[in-house]
PDB file of N, CA and C in Angstrom:
ATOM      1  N   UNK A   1     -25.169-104.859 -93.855  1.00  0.00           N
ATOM      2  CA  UNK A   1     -25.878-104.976 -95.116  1.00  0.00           C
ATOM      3  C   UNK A   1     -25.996-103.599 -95.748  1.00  0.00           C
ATOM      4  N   UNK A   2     -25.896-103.272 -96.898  1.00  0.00           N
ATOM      5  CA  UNK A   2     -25.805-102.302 -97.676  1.00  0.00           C
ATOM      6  C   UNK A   2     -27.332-101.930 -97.800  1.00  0.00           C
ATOM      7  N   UNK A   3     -27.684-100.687 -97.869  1.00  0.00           N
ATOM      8  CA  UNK A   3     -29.252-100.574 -98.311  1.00  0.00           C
ATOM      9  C   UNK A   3     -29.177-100.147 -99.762  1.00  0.00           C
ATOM     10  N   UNK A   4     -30.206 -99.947-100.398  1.00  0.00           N
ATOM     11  CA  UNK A   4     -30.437-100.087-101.735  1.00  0.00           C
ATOM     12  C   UNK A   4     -30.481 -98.282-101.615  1.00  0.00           C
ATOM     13  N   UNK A   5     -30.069 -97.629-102.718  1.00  0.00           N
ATOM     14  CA  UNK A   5     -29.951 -96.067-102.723  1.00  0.00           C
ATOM     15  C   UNK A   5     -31.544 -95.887-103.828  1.00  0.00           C
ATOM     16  N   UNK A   6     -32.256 -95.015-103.176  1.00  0.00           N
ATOM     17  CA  UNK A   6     -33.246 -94.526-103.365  1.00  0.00           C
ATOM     18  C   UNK A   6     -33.841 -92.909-103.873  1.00  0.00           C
ATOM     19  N   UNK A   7     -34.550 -93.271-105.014  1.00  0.00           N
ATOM     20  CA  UNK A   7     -34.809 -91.923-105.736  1.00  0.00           C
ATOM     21  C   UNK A   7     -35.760 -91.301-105.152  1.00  0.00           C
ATOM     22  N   UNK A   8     -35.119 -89.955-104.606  1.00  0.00           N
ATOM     23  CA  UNK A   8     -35.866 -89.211-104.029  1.00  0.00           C
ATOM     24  C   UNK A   8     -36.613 -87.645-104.452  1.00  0.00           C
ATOM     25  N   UNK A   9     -37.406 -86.753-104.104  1.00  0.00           N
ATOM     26  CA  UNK A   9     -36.982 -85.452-104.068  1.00  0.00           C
ATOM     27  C   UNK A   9     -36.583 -84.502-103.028  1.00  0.00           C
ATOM     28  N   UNK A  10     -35.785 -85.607-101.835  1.00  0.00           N
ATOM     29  CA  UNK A  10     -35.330 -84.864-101.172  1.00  0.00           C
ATOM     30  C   UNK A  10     -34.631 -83.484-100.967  1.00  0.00           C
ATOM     31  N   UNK A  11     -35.012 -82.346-100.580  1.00  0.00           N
ATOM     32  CA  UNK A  11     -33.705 -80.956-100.807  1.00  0.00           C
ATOM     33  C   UNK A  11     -32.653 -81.469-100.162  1.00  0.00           C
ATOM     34  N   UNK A  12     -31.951 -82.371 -99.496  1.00  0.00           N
ATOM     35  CA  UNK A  12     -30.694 -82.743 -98.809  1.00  0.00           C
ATOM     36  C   UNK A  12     -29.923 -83.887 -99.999  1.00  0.00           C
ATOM     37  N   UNK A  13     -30.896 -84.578-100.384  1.00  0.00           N
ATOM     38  CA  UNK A  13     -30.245 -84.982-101.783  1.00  0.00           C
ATOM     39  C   UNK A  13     -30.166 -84.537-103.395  1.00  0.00           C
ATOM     40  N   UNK A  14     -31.317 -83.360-103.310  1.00  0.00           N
ATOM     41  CA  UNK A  14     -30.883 -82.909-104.277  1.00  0.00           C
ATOM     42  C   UNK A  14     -29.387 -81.563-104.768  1.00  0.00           C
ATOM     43  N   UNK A  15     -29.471 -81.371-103.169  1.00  0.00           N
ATOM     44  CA  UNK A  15     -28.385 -80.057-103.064  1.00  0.00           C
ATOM     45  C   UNK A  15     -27.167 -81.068-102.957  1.00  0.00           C
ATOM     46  N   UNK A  16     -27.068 -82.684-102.591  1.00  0.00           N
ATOM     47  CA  UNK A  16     -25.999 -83.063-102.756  1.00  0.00           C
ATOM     48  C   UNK A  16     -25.328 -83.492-104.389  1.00  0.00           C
ATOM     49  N   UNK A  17     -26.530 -83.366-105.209  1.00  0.00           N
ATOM     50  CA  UNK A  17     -26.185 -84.100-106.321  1.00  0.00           C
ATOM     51  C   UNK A  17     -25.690 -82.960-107.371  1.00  0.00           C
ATOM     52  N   UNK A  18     -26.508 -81.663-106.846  1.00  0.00           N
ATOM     53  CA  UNK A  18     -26.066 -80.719-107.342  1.00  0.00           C
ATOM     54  C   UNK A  18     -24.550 -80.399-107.305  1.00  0.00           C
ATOM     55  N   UNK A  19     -23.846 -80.617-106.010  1.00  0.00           N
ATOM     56  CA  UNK A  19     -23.048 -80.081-105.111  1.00  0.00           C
ATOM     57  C   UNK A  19     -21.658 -81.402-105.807  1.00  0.00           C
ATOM     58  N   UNK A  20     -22.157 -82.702-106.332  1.00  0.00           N
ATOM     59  CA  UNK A  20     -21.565 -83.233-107.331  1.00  0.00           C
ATOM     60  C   UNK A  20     -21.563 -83.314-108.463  1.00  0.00           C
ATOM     61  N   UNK A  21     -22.147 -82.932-109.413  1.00  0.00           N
ATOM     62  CA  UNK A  21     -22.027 -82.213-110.393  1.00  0.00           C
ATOM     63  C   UNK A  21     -21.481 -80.990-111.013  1.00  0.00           C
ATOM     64  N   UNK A  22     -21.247 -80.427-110.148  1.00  0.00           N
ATOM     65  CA  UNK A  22     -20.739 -79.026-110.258  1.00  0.00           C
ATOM     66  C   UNK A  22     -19.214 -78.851-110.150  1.00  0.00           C
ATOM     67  N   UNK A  23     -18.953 -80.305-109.220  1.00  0.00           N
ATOM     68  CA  UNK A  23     -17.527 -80.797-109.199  1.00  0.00           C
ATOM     69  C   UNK A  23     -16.678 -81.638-110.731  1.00  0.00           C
ATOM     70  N   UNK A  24     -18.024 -82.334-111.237  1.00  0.00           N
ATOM     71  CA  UNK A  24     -17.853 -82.410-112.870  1.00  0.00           C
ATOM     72  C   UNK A  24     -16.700 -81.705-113.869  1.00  0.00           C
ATOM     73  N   UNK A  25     -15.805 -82.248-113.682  1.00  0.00           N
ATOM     74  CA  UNK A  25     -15.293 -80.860-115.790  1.00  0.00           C
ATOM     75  C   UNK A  25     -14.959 -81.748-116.611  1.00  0.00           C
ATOM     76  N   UNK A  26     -15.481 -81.339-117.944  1.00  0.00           N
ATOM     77  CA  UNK A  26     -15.989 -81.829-119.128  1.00  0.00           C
ATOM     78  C   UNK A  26     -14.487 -82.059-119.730  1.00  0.00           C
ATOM     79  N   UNK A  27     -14.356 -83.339-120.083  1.00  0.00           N
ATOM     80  CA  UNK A  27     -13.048 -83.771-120.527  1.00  0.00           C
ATOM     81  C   UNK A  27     -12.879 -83.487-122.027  1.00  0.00           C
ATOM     82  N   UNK A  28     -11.513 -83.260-122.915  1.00  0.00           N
ATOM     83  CA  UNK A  28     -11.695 -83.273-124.013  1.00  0.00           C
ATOM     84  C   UNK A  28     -11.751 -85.219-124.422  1.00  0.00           C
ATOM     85  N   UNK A  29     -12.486 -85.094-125.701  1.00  0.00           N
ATOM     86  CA  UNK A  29     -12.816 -86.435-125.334  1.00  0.00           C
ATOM     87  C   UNK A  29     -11.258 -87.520-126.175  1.00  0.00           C
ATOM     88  N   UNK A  30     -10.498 -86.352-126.948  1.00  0.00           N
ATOM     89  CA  UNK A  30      -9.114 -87.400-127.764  1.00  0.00           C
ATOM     90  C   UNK A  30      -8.108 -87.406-126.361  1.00  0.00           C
ATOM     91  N   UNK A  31      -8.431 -86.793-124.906  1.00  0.00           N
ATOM     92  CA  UNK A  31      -7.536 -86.598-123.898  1.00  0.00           C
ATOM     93  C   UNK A  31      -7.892 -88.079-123.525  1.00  0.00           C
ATOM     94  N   UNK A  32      -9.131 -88.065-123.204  1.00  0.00           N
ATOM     95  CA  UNK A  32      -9.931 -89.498-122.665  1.00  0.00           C
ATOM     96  C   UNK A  32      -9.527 -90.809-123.596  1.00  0.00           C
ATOM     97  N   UNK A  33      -9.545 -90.514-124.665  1.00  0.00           N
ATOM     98  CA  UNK A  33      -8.967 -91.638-125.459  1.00  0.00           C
ATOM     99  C   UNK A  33      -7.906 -91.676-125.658  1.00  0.00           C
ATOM    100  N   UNK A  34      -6.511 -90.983-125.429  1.00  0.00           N
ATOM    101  CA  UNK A  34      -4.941 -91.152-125.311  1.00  0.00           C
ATOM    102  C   UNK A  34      -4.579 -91.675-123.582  1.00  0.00           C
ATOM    103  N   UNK A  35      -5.707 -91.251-122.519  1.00  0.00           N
ATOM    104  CA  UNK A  35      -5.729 -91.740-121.729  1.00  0.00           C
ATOM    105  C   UNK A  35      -5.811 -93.489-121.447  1.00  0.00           C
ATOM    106  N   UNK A  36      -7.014 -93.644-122.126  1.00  0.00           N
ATOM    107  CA  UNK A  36      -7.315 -95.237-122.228  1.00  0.00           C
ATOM    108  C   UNK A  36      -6.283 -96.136-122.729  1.00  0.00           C
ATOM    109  N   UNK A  37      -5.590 -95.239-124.227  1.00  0.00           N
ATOM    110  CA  UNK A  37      -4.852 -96.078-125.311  1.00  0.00           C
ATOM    111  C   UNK A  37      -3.558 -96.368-124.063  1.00  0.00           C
ATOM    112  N   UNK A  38      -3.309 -95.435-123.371  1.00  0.00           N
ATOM    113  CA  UNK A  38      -1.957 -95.392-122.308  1.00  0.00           C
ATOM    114  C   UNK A  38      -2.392 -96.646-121.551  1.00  0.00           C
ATOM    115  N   UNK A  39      -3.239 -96.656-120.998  1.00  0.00           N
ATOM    116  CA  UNK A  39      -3.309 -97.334-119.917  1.00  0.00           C
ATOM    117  C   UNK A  39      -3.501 -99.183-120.504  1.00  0.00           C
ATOM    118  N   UNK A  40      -4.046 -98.968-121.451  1.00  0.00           N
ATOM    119  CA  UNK A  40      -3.825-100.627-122.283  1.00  0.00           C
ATOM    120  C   UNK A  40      -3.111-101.093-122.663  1.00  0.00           C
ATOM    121  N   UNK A  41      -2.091-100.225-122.860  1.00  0.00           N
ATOM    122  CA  UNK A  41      -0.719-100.470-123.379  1.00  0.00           C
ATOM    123  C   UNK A  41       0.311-100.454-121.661  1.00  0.00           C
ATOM    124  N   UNK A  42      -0.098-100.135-121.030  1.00  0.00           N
ATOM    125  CA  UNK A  42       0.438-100.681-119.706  1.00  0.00           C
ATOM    126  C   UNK A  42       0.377-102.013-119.266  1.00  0.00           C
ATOM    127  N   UNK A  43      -1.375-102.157-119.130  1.00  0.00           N
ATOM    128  CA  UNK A  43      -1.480-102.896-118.753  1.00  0.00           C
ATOM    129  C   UNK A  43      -0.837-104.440-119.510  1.00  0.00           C
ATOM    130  N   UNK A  44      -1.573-104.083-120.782  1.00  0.00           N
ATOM    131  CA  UNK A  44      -0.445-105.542-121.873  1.00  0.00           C
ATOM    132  C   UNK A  44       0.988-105.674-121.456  1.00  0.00           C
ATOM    133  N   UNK A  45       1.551-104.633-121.126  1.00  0.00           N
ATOM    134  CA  UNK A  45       2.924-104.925-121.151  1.00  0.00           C
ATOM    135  C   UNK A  45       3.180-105.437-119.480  1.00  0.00           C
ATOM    136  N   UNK A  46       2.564-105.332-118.602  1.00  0.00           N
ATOM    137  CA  UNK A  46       2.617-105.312-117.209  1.00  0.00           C
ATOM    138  C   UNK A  46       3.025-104.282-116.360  1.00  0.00           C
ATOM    139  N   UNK A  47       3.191-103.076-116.982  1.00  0.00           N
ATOM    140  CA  UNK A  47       3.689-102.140-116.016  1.00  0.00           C
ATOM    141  C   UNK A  47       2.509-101.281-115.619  1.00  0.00           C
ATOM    142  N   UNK A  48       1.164-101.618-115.415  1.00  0.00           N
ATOM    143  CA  UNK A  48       0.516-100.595-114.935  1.00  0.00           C
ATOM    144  C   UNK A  48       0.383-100.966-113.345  1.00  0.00           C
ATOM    145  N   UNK A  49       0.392 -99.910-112.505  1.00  0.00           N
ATOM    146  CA  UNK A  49       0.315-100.130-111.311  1.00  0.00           C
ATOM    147  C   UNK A  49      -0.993 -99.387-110.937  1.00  0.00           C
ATOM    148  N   UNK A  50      -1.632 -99.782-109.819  1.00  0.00           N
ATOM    149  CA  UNK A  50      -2.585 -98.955-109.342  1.00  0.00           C
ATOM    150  C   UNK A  50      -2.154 -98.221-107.990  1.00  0.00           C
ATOM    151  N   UNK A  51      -2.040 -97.007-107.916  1.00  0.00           N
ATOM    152  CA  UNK A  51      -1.676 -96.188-106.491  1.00  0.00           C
ATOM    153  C   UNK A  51      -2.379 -96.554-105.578  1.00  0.00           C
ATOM    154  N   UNK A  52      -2.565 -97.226-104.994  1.00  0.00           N
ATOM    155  CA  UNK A  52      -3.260 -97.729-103.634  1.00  0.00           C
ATOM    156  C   UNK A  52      -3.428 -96.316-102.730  1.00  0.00           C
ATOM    157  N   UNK A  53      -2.641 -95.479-102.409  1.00  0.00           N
ATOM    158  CA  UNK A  53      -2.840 -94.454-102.205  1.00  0.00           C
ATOM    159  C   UNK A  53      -3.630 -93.592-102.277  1.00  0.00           C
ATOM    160  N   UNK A  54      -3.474 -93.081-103.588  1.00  0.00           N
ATOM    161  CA  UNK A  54      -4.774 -92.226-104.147  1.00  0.00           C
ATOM    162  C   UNK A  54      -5.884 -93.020-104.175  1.00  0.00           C
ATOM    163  N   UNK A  55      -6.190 -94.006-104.671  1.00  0.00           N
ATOM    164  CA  UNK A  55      -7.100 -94.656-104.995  1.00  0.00           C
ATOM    165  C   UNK A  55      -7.882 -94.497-103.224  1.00  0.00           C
ATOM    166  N   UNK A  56      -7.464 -94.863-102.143  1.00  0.00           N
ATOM    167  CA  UNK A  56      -7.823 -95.207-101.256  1.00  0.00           C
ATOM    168  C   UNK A  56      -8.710 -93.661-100.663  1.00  0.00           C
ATOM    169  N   UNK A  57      -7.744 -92.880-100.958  1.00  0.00           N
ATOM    170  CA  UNK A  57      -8.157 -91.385-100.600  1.00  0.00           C
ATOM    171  C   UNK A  57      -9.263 -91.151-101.033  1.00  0.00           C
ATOM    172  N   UNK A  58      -9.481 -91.607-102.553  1.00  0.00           N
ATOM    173  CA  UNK A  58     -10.320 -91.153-103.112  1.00  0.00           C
ATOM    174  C   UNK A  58     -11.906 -91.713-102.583  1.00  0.00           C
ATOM    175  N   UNK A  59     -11.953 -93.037-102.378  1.00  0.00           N
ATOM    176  CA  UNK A  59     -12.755 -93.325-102.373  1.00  0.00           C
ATOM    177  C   UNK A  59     -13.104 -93.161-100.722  1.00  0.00           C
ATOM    178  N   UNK A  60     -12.548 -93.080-100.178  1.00  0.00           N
ATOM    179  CA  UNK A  60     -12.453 -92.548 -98.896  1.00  0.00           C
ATOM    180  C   UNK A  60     -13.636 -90.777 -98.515  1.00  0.00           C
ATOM    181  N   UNK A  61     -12.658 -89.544 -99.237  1.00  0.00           N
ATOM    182  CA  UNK A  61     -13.896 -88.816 -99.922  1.00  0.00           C
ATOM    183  C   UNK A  61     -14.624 -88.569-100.375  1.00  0.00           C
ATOM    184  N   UNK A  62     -14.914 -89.824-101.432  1.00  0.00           N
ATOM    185  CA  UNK A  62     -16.699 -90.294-102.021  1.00  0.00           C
ATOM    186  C   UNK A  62     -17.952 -90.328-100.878  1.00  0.00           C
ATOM    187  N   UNK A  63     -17.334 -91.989-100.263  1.00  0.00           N
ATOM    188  CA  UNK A  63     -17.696 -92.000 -99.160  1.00  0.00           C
ATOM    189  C   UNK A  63     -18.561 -91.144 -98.018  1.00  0.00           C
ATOM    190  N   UNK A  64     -17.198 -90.033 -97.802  1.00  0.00           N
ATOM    191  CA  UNK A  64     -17.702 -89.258 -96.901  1.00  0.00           C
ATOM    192  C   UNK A  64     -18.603 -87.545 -97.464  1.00  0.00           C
ATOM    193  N   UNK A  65     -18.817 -88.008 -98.965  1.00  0.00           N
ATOM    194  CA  UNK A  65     -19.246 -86.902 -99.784  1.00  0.00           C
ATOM    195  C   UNK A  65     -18.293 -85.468 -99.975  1.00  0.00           C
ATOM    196  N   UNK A  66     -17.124 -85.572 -99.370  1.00  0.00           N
ATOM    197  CA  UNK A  66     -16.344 -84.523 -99.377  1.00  0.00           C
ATOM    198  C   UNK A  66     -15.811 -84.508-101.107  1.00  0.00           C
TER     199      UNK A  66
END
């Protein structure tokens, strides 16, 4: 069972949130929207694939906060 994530003022969660944020960079935002327009136009046509790969990695290092 999953537990419910809880607002704290922990220093072990606040140095983690810090510690993700800082990993943050500020996108330009017409990059973010030629991004999207790409990917809708994939998907309509059927050629978007998802990398199972990366994807897996990634969330893999969420996970483990790395």
């Amino acid at each position: 069972m999953i537990k419910p994530v809880t607002v704290g003022t922990s220093p072990l969660i606040a140095n983690e949130n810090k510690k993700y944020s800082e990993n943050i960079k500020p996108k330009n935002t017409q990059e973010v929207e030629d991004k999207a327009i790409q990917i809708k136009e994939s998907v309509k046509n059927g050629t978007y694939r998802v990398d199972i790969q990366k994807t897996s990695e990634k969330m893999a290092l969420n996970l483990l906060n790395l």
